[in-house]
Protein backbone atom coordinates (compact mmCIF):
# COMPACT_ATOMS: atom_id res chain seq x y z
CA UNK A 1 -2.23 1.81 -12.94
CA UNK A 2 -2.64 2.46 -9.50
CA UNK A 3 -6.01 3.29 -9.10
CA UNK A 4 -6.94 -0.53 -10.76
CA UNK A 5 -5.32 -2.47 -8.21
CA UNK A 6 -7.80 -3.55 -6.01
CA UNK A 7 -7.51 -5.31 -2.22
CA UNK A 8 -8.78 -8.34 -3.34
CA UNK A 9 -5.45 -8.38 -5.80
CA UNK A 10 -2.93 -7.55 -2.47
CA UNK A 11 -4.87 -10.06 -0.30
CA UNK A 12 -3.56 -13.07 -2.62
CA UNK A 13 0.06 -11.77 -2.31
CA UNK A 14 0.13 -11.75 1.81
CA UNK A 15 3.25 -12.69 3.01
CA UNK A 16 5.16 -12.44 -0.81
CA UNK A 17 8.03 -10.18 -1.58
CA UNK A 18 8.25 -6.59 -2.88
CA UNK A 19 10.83 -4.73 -4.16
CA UNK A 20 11.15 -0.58 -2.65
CA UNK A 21 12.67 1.88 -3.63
CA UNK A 22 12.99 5.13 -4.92
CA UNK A 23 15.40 7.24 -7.39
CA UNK A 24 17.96 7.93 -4.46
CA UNK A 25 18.17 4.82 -2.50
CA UNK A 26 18.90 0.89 -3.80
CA UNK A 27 15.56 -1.46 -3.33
CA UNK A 28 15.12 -3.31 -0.08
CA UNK A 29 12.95 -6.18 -0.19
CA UNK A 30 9.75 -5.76 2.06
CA UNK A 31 7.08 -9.02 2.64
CA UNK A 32 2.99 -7.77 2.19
CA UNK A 33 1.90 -8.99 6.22
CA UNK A 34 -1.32 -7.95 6.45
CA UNK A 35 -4.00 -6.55 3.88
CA UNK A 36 -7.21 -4.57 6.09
CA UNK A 37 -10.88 -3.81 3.91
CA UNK A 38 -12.97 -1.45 5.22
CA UNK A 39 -16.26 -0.88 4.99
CA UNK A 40 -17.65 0.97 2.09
CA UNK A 41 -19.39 4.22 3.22
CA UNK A 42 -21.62 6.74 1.05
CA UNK A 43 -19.02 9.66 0.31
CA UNK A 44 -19.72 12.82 2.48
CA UNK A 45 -21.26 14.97 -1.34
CA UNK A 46 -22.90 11.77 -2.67
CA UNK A 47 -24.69 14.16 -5.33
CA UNK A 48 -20.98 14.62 -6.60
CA UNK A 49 -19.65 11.57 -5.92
CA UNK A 50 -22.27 8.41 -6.57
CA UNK A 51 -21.57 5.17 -4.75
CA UNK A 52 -19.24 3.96 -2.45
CA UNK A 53 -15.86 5.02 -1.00
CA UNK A 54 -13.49 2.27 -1.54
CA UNK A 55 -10.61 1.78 1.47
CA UNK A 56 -8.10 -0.58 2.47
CA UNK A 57 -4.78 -0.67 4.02
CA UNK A 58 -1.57 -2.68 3.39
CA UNK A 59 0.94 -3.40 6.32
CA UNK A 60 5.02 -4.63 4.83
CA UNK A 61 7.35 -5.51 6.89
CA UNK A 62 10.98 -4.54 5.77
CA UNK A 63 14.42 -4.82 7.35
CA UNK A 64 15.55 -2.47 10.49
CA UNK A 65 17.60 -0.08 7.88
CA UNK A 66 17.77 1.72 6.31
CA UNK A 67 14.60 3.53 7.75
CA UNK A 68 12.58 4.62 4.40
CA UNK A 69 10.71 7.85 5.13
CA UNK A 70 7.52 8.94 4.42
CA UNK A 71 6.94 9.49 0.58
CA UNK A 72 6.14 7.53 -2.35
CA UNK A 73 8.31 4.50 -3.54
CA UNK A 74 7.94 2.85 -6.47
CA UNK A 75 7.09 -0.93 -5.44
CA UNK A 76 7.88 -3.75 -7.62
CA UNK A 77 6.00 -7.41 -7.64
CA UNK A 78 6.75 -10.32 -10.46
CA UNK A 79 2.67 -10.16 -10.75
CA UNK A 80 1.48 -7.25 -10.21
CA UNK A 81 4.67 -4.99 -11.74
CA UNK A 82 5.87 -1.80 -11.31
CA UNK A 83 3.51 0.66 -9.45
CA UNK A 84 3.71 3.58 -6.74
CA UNK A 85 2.37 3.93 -3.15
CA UNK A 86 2.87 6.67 -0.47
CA UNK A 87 3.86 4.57 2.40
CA UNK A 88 4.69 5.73 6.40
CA UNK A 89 6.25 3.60 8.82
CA UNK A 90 4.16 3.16 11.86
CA UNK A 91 6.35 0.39 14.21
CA UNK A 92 9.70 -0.86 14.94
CA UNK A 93 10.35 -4.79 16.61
CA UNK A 94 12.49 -7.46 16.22
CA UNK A 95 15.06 -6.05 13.87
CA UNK A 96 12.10 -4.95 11.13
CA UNK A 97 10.12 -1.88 9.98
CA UNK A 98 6.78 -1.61 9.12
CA UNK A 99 5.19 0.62 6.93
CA UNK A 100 1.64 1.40 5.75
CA UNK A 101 0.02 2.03 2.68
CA UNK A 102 -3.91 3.30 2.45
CA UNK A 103 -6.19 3.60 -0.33
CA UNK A 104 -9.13 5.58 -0.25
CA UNK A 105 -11.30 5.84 -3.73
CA UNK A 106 -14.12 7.96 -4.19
CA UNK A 107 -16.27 6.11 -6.68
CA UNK A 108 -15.68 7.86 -10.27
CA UNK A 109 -18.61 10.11 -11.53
């Protein structure tokens, strides 16, 4: 499940293959480039919410079309499997696309 993959997992996969796509488009193949933590920070209601707020984003580079929109795609790697993110692209260069993916957990109650 989504919410168990964790940056440390995504860090050991920079600059491996994933497979995107959705229900109305074929897969393109998109390589993992860069894999950002953030700091943990106390959630705004800590009463509500105990511990920290876990963030990190995931930069993939893809090819220059087709240009996937924003939305979520279902991403496919031989070790981690099948699994959604909500992704946006953010650049064009060289004939590529790049799109991000962020995570932000509140800690569970």
């Amino acid at each position: 499940p989504l919410d168990q993959l964790k940056f440390e997992q995504f860090n050991a996969l920079l600059h491996t293959k994933f497979r995107v796509g959705s229900e109305d488009s074929s897969p393109v193949e998109m390589e993992l480039i860069q894999a950002t933590p953030y700091p943990r920070a106390k959630p705004p209601m800590a009463s509500t919410f105990p511990g920290e707020i876990y963030q990190f984003s995931l930069v993939f580079a893809g090819p220059a079309t087709p240009l996937l929109p924003q939305m979520i795609y279902r991403f496919a790697h031989d070790q981690l499997g099948v699994f959604e993110l909500f992704i946006v692209p953010i650049r064009q260069d060289q004939g590529q696309l790049y799109y991000e993916a962020v995570f932000n957990r509140l800690p569970r109650a």
